[in-house]
Protein backbone atom coordinates (compact mmCIF):
# COMPACT_ATOMS: atom_id res chain seq x y z
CA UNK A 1 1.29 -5.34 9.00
CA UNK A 2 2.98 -4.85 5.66
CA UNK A 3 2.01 -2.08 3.52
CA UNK A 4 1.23 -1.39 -0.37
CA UNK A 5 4.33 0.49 -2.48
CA UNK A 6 4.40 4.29 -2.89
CA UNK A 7 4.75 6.05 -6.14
CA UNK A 8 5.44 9.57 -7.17
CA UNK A 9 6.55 11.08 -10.58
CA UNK A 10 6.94 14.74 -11.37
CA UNK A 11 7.07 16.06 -15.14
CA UNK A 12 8.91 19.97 -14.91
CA UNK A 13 8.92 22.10 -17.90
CA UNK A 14 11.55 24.77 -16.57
CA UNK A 15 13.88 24.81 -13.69
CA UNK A 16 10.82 25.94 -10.74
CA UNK A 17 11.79 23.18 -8.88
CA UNK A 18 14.49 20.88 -7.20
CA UNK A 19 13.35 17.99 -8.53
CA UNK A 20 14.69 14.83 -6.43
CA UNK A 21 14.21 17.29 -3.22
CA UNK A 22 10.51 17.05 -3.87
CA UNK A 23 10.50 13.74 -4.73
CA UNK A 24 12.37 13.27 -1.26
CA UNK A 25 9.54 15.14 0.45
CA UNK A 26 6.43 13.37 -1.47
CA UNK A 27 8.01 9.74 -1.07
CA UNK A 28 8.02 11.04 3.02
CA UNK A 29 4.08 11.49 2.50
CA UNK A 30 4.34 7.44 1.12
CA UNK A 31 6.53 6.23 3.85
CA UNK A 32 3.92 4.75 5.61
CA UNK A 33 3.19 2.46 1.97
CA UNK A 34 6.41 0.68 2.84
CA UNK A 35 9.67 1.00 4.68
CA UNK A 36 11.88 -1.23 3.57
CA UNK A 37 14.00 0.79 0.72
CA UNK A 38 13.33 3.97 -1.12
CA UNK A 39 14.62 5.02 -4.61
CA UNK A 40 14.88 7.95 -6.66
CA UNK A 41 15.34 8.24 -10.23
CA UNK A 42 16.21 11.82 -12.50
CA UNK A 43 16.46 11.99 -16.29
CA UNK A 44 18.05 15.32 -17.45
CA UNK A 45 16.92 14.50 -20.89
CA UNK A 46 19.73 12.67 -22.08
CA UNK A 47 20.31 10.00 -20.04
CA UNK A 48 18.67 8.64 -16.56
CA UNK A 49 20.43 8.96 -13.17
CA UNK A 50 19.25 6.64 -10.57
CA UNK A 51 19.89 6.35 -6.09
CA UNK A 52 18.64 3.80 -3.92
CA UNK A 53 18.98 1.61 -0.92
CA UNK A 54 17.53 -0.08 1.89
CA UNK A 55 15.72 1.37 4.38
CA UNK A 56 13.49 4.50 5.23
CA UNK A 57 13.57 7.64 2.88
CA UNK A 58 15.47 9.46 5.30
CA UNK A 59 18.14 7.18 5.80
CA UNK A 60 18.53 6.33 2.04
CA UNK A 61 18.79 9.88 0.91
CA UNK A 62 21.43 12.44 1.55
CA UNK A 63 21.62 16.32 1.15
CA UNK A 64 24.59 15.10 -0.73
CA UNK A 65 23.12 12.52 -2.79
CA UNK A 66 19.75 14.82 -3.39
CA UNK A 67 21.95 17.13 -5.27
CA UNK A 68 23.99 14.76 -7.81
CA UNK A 69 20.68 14.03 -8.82
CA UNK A 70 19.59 17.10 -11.39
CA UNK A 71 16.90 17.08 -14.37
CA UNK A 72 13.72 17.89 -15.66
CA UNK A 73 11.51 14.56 -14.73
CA UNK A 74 11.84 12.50 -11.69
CA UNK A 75 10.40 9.36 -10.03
CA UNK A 76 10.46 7.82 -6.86
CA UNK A 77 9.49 4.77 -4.85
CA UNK A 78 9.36 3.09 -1.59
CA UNK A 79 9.01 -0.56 -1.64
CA UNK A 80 7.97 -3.66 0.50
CA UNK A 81 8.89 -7.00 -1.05
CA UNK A 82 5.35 -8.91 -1.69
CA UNK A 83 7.51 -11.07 -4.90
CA UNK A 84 11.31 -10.93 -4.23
CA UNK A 85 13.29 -10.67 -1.17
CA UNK A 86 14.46 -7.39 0.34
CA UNK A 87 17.48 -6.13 -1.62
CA UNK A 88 18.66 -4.00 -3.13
CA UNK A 89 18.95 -5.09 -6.82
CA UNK A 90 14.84 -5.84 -5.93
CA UNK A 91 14.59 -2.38 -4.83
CA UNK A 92 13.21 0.45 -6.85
CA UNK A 93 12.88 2.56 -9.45
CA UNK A 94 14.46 -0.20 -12.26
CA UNK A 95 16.43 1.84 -14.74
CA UNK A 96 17.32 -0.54 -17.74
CA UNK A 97 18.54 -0.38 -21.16
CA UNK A 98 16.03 -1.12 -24.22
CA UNK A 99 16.21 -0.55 -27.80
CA UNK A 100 15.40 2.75 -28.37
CA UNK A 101 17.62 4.17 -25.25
CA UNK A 102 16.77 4.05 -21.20
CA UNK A 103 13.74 3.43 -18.80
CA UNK A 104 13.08 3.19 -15.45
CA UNK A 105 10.03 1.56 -13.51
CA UNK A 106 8.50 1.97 -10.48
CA UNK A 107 5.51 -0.90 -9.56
CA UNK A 108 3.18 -0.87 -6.92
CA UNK A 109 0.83 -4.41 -6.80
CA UNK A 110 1.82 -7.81 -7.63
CA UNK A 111 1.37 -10.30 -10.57
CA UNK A 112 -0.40 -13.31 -10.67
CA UNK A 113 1.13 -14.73 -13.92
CA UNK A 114 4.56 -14.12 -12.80
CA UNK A 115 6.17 -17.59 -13.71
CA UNK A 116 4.47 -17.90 -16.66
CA UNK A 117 6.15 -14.81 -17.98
CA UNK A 118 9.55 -15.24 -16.63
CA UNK A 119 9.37 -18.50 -18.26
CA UNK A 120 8.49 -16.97 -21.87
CA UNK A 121 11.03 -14.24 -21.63
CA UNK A 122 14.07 -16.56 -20.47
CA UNK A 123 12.67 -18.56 -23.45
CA UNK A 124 13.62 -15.71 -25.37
CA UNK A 125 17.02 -15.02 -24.40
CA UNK A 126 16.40 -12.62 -21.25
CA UNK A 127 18.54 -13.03 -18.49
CA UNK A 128 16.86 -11.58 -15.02
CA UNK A 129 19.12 -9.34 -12.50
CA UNK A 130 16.29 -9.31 -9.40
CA UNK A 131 14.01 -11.66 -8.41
CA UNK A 132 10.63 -9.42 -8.47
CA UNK A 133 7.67 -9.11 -10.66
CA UNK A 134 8.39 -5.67 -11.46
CA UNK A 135 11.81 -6.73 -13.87
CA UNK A 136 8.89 -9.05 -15.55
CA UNK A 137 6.84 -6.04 -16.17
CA UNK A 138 9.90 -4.13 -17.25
CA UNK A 139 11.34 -7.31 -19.62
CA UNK A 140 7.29 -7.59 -21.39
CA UNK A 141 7.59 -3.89 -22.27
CA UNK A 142 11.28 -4.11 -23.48
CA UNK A 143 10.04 -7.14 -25.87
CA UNK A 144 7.10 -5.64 -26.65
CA UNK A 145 9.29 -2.38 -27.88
CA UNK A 146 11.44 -4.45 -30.10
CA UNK A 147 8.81 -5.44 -32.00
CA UNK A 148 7.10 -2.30 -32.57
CA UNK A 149 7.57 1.11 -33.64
CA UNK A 150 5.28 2.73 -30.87
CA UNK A 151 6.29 3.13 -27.54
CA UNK A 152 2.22 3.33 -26.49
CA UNK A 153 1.49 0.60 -28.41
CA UNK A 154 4.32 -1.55 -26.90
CA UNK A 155 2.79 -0.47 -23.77
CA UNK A 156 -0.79 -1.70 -24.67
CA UNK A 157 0.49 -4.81 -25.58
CA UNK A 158 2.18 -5.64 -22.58
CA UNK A 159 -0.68 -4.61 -20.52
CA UNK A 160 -2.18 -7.14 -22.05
CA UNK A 161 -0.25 -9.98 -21.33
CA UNK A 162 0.12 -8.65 -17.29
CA UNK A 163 -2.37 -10.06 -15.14
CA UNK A 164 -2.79 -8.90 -11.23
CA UNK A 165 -2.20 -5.64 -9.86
CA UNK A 166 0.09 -2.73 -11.56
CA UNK A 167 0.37 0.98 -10.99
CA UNK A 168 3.72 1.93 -12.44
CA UNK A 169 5.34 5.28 -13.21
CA UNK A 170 7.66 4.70 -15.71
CA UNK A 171 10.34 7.56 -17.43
CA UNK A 172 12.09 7.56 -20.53
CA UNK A 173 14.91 10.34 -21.24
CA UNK A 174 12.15 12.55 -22.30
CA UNK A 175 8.56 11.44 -21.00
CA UNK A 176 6.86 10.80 -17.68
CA UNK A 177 4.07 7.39 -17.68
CA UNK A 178 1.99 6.72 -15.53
CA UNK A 179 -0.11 3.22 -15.94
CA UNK A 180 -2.75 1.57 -13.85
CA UNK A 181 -4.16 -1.79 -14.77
CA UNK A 182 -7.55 -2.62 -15.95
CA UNK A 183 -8.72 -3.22 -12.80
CA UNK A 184 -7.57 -0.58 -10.76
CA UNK A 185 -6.77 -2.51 -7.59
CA UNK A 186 -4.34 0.51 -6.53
CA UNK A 187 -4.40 3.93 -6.66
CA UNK A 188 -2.88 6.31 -8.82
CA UNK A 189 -3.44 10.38 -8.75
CA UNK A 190 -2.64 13.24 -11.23
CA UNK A 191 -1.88 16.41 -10.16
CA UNK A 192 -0.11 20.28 -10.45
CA UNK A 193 2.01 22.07 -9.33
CA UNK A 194 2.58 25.45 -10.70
CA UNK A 195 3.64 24.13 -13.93
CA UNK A 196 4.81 21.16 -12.91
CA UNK A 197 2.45 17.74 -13.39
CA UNK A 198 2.97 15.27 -10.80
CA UNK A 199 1.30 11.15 -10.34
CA UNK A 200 0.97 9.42 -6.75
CA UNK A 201 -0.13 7.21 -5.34
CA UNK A 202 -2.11 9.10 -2.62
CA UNK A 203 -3.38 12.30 -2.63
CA UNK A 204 -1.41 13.04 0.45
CA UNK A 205 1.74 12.99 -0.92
CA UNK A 206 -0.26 16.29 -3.23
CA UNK A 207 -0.97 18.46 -0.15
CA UNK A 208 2.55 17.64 1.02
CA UNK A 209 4.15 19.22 -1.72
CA UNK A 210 1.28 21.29 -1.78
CA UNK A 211 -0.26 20.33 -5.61
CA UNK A 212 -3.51 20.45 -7.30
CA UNK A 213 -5.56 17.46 -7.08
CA UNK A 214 -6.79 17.24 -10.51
CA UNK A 215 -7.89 13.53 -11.16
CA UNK A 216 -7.36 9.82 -10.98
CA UNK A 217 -5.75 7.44 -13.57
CA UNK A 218 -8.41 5.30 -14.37
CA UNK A 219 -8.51 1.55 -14.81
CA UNK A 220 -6.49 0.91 -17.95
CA UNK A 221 -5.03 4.15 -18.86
CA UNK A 222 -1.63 4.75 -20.06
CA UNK A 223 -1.22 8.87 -19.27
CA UNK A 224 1.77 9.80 -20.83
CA UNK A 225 3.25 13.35 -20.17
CA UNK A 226 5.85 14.85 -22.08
CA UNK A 227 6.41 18.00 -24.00
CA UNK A 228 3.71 18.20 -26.13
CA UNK A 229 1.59 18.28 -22.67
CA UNK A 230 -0.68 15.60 -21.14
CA UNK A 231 -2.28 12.90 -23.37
CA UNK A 232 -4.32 9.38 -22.50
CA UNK A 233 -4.56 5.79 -24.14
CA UNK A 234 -7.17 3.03 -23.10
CA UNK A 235 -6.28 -0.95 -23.05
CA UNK A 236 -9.23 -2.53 -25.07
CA UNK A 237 -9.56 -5.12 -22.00
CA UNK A 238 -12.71 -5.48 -20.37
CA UNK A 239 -12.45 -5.96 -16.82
CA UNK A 240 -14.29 -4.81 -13.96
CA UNK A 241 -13.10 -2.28 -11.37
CA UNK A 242 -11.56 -4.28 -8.16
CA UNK A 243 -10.46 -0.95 -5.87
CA UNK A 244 -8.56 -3.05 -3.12
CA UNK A 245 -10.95 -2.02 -0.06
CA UNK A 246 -7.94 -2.53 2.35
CA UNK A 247 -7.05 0.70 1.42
CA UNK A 248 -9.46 2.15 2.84
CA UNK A 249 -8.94 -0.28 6.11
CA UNK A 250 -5.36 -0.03 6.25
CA UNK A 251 -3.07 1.23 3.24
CA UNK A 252 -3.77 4.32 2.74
CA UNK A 253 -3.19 7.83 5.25
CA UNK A 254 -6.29 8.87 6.69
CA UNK A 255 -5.98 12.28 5.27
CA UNK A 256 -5.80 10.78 1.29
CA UNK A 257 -8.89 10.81 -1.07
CA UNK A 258 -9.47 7.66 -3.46
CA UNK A 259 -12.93 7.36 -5.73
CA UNK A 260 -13.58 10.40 -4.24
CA UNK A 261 -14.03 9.04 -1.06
CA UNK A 262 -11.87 9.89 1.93
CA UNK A 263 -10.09 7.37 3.78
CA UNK A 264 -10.81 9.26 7.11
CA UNK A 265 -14.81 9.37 6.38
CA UNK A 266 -14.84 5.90 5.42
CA UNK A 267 -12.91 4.45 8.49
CA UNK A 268 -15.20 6.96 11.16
CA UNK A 269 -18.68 4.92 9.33
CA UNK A 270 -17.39 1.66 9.28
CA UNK A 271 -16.82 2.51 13.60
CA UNK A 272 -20.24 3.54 14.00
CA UNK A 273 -21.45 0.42 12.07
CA UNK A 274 -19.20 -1.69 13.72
CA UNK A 275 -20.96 0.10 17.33
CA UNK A 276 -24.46 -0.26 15.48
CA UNK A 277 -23.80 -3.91 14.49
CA UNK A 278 -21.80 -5.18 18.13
CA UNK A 279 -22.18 -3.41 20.63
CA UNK A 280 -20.87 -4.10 24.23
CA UNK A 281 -20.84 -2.50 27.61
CA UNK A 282 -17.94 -1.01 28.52
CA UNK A 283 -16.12 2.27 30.36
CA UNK A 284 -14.00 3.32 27.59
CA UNK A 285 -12.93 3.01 23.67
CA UNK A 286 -9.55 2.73 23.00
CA UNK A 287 -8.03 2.97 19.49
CA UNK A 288 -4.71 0.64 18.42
CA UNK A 289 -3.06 3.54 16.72
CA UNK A 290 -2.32 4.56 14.33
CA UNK A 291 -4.64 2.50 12.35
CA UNK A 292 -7.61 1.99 14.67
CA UNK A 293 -7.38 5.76 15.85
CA UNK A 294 -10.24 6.86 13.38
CA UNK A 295 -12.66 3.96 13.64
CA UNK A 296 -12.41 4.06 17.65
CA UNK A 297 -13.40 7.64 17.12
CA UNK A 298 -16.69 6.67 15.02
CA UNK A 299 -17.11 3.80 17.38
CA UNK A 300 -17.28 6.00 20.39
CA UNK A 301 -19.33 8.75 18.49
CA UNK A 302 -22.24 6.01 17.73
CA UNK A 303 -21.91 3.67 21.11
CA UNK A 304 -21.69 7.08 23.41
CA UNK A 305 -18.53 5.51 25.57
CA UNK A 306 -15.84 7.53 25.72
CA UNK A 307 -12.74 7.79 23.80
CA UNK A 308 -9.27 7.63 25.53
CA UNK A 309 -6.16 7.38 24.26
CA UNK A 310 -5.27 4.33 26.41
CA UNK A 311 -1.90 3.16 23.45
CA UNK A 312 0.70 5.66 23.06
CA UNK A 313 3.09 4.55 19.74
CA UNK A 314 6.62 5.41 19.49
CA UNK A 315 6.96 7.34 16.12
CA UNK A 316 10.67 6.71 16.43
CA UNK A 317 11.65 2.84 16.29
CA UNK A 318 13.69 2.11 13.42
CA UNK A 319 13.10 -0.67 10.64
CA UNK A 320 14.81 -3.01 12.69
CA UNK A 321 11.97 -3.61 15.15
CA UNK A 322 9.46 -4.58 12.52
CA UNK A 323 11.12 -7.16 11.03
CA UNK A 324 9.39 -10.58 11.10
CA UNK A 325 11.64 -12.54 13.23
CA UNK A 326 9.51 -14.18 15.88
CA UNK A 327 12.28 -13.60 18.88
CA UNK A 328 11.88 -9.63 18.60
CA UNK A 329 7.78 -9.95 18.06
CA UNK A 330 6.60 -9.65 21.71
CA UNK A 331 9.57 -6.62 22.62
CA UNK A 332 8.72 -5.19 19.67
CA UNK A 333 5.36 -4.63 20.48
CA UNK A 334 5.96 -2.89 23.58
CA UNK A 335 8.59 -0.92 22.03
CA UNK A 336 6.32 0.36 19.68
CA UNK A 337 3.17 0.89 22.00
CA UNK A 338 2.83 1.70 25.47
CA UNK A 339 -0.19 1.68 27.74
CA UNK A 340 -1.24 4.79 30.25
CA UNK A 341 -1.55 2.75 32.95
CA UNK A 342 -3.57 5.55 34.72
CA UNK A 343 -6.19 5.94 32.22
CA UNK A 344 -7.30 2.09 31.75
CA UNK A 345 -6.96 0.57 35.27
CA UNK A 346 -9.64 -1.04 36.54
CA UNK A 347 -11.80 -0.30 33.50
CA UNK A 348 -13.91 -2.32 30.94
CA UNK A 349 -11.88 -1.19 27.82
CA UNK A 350 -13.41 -1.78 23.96
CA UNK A 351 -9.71 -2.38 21.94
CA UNK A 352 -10.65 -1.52 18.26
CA UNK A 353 -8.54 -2.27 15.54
CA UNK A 354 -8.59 -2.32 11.49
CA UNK A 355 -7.87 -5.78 11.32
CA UNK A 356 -6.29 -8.99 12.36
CA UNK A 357 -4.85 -11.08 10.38
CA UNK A 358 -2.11 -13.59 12.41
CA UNK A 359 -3.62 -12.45 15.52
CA UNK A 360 -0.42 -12.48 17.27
CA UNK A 361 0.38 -8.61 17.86
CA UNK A 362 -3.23 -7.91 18.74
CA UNK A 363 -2.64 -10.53 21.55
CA UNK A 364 0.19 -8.79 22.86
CA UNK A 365 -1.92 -5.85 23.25
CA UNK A 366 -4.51 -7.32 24.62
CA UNK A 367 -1.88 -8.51 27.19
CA UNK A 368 -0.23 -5.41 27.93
CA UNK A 369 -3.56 -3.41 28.44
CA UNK A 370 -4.49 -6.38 31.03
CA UNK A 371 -1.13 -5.99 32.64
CA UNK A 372 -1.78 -2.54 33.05
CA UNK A 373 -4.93 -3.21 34.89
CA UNK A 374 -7.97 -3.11 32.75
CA UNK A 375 -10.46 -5.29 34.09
CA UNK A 376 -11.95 -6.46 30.74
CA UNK A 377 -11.09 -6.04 27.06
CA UNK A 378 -13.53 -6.16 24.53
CA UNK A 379 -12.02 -6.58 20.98
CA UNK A 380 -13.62 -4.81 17.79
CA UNK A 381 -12.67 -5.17 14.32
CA UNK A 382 -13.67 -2.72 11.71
CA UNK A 383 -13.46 -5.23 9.00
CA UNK A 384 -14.87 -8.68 8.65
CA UNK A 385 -12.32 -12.17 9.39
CA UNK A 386 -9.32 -12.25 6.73
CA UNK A 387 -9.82 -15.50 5.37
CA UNK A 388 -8.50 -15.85 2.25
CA UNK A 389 -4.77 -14.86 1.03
CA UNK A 390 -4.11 -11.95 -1.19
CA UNK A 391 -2.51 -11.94 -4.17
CA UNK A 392 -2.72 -8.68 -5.44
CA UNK A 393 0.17 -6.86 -3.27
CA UNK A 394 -1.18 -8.16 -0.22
CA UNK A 395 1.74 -10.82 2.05
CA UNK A 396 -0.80 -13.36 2.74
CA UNK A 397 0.21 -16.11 0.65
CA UNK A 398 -0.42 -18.84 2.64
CA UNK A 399 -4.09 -19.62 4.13
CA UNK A 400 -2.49 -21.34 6.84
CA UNK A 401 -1.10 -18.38 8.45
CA UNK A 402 -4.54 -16.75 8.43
CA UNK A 403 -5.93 -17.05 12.00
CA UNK A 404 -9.85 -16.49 10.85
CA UNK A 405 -9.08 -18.91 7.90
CA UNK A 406 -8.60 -21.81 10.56
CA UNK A 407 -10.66 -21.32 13.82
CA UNK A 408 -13.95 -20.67 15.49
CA UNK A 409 -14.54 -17.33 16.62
CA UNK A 410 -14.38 -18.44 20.59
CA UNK A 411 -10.60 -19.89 19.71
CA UNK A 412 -9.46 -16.55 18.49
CA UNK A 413 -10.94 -14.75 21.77
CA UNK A 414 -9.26 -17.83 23.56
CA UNK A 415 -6.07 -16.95 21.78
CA UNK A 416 -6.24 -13.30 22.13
CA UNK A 417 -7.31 -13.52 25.65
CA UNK A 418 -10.18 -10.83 25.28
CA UNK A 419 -12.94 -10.54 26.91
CA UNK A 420 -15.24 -10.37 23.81
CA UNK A 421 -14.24 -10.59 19.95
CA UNK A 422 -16.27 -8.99 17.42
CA UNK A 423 -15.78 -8.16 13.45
CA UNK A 424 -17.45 -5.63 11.21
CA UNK A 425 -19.70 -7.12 8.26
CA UNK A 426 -18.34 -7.45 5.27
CA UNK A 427 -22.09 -5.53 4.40
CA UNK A 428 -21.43 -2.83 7.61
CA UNK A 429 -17.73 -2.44 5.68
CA UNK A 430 -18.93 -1.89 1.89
CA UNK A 431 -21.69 0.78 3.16
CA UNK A 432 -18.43 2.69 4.89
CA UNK A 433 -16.63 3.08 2.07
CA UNK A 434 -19.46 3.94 -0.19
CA UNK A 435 -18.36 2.12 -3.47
CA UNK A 436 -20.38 -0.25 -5.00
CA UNK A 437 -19.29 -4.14 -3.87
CA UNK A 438 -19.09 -4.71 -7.73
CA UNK A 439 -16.48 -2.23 -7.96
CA UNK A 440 -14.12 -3.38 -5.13
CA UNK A 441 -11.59 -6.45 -4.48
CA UNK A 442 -12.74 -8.26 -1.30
CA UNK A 443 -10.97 -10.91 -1.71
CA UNK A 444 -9.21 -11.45 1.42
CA UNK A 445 -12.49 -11.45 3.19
CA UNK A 446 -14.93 -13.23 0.92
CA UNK A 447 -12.54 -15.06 -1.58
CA UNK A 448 -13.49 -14.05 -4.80
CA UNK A 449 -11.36 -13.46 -6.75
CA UNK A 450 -11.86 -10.81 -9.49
CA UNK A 451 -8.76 -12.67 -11.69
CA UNK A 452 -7.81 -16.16 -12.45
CA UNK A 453 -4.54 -16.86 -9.96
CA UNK A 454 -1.93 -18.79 -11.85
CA UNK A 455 1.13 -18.41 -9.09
CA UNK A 456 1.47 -19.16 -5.69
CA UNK A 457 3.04 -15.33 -5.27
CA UNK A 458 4.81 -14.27 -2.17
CA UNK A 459 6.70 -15.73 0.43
CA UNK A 460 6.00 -14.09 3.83
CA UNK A 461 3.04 -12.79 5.86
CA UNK A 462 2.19 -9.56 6.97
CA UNK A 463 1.70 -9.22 10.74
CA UNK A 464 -0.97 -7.74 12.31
């Protein structure tokens, strides 16, 4: 499955800290938001030094390259491509040149008025480097500067015009912003350390470099932090609050806190609902880790079957065996998983998952587990049928692709050659995470949408 971008912006008032070092450390936290390239971006208050490339923090970053990078406010970003292929001109932070000196931007989400607004700009003499929304979203705010003599203003006004989903951290030679839109589809977190201020986009990535959770960004705020200290602005744009809840089924670490809920309490309920609401006789619950891990756990709390860890995952398989090409799909599953044969031969197994979405990697497992010698497996989900495409930094962009959106719940047991297929409620799901269902984005499971969708956005489908 893909994941949703990783943000991270630190605002230093003396020299405490290596900056791009803990940037390198927090965007480590993120990794697991997307692994396809990794950036870092310094400003040393005159100008704005930027690194980046494909692949996985680690392998972008060097001790060497960590240390030509020196200032006082840093960024940082790891990316997968929902709009734009995976390059590197499309990677991230941006750092561009506008009329009152540099910038740089880091986006996590996706537009749904993309084309509309590349059209205006090239209208207006703008010539795009990249292919992805997030040059749009820097190109409205360079236009929107040029026209007026307030950098927060500019800011409002491009918000504006922006519709979809957009956390961005954005720097200037001298200030540190942090924006999420009026929805607040993704997350965004402020918090300290020692006198440093720092934004993510997961509270994790504030234990790991061991900061003060303070608060969230809200829906339309523009928190700007520079040396006359911490200070908000509101978008006048009503909107309701559309929290993506796939965070809280896949994106997010289990260990990270949004609308005060935590990811790891949330997934645990929504396995004893799922237990409560489909229940099945069986010898043993076995999590697909690492994303089923905690809802197996709830599921075999509430059903009273015990847990086994039936999957081990190989923490170590580079980038290159997650790439969608469809000849490397079935090795790469079992490069990535393997079963303990000893543990589920000859039993009836429950297999439960966050999600499927393609269906074609929980087959393999499925497979593999029956190779191995269990005698039945009984598929749960801990989320209801994907149905609809995401366009709000989700890859689903074509229904199509979406194995719920197109069969009968015996065909997909058929297909994934289980025993027994089960989902979660999208009801059993909202009671987990505890938000009100007004304040969340469901979209993918229920189709409504909480904006008007103006592009086809995307080009490729996560996996699951």
């Amino acid at each position: 499955m893909k994941e949703a971008c990783g943000l991270l912006g630190i605002y230093t008032t003396g020299n405490e800290i290596s900056i791009s070092t803990t940037i390198y450390f927090g965007l480590l936290a993120l990794q697991h938001r997307g692994q396809e390239s990794a950036g870092i971006a310094v400003s040393n208050g005159r100008s704005i030094k930027c690194h980046k490339g494909l692949g996985l923090v680690s392998e972008v970053f060097s001790e060497l390259e960590l240390k030509k990078l020196v200032g006082s406010i840093g960024m940082g970003h790891v990316r997968y491509s929902t709009t734009g292929d995976n390059t590197v001109e499309n990677s991230q932070p941006l750092v561009f040149g506008y009329s009152k000196g540099q910038m740089s931007i880091a986006h996590n989400g996706n537009l749904v008025n993309t084309s509309a607004l590349r059209k205006e700009l090239q209208e207006h003499g703008f010539i795009f480097q990249t292919t992805t929304d997030s040059e749009i979203i820097a190109a409205t705010i360079s236009r929107e500067i040029s026209c007026s003599a307030d950098l927060i203003e500019a800011l409002q006004k491009a918000m504006m015009k922006l519709e979809g989903s957009f956390s961005l951290i954005i720097m200037t030679e001298d200030k540190l912003i942090a924006v999420r839109d009026p929805h607040g589809f993704r997350p965004l977190c402020l918090g300290r350390l020692d006198n440093c201020i720092v934004v993510a986009s997961e509270t994790a990535a504030l234990d790991t470099l061991g900061a003060n959770y303070e608060r969230e960004i809200s829906p339309g705020e523009i928190l700007v932090i520079d040396n006359n200290g911490v200070h908000n602005h509101m978008v006048a744009k009503e909107t309701r609050r559309s929290l993506c809840v796939f965070e809280f089924v896949y994106f997010a670490r289990p260990d990270s806190t949004i609308n005060g809920i935590t990811v790891y309490s949330s997934r645990l309920r929504a396995g004893i609902n799922l237990a409560r609401e489909k229940p099945v006789d069986a010898d043993l619950v076995v999590g697909v880790p690492d994303s089923g891990t905690v809802a197996a756990m709830g599921f075999s709390q509430e059903s009273g079957i015990p847990l086994a860890m039936g999957l081990i995952k190989n923490r170590y398989i580079g980038r290159t065996f997650i790439q969608p090409m469809q000849r490397m799909r079935k090795m790469g599953v079992r490069l990535k998983l393997n079963v303990l044969k000893e543990v589920v031969r000859g039993k009836r197994l429950v297999l439960v998952d966050d999600s499927i979405v393609r269906g074609t990697t929980s087959a393999q497992i499925v497979r593999i587990l029956k190779d191995a010698g269990a005698s039945q497996v009984h598929v749960r989900v801990a989320s209801p049928p994907v149905t609809h495409s995401c366009y709000y930094g989700i890859d689903t962009s074509s229904k199509k692709e979406l194995i719920a959106a197109n069969h009968e719940l015996k065909t997909i047991t058929d297909f994934l050659g289980a025993d027994t297929l089960e989902y979660l409620s999208l009801e059993g799901l909202i009671e987990a995470v505890g938000t009100n269902r007004e304040e969340l984005c469901a979209a993918c499971f229920d189709g409504k949408y909480p904006t008007k969708v103006t592009d086809t956005v995307g080009k490729r489908l996560f996996e699951k």
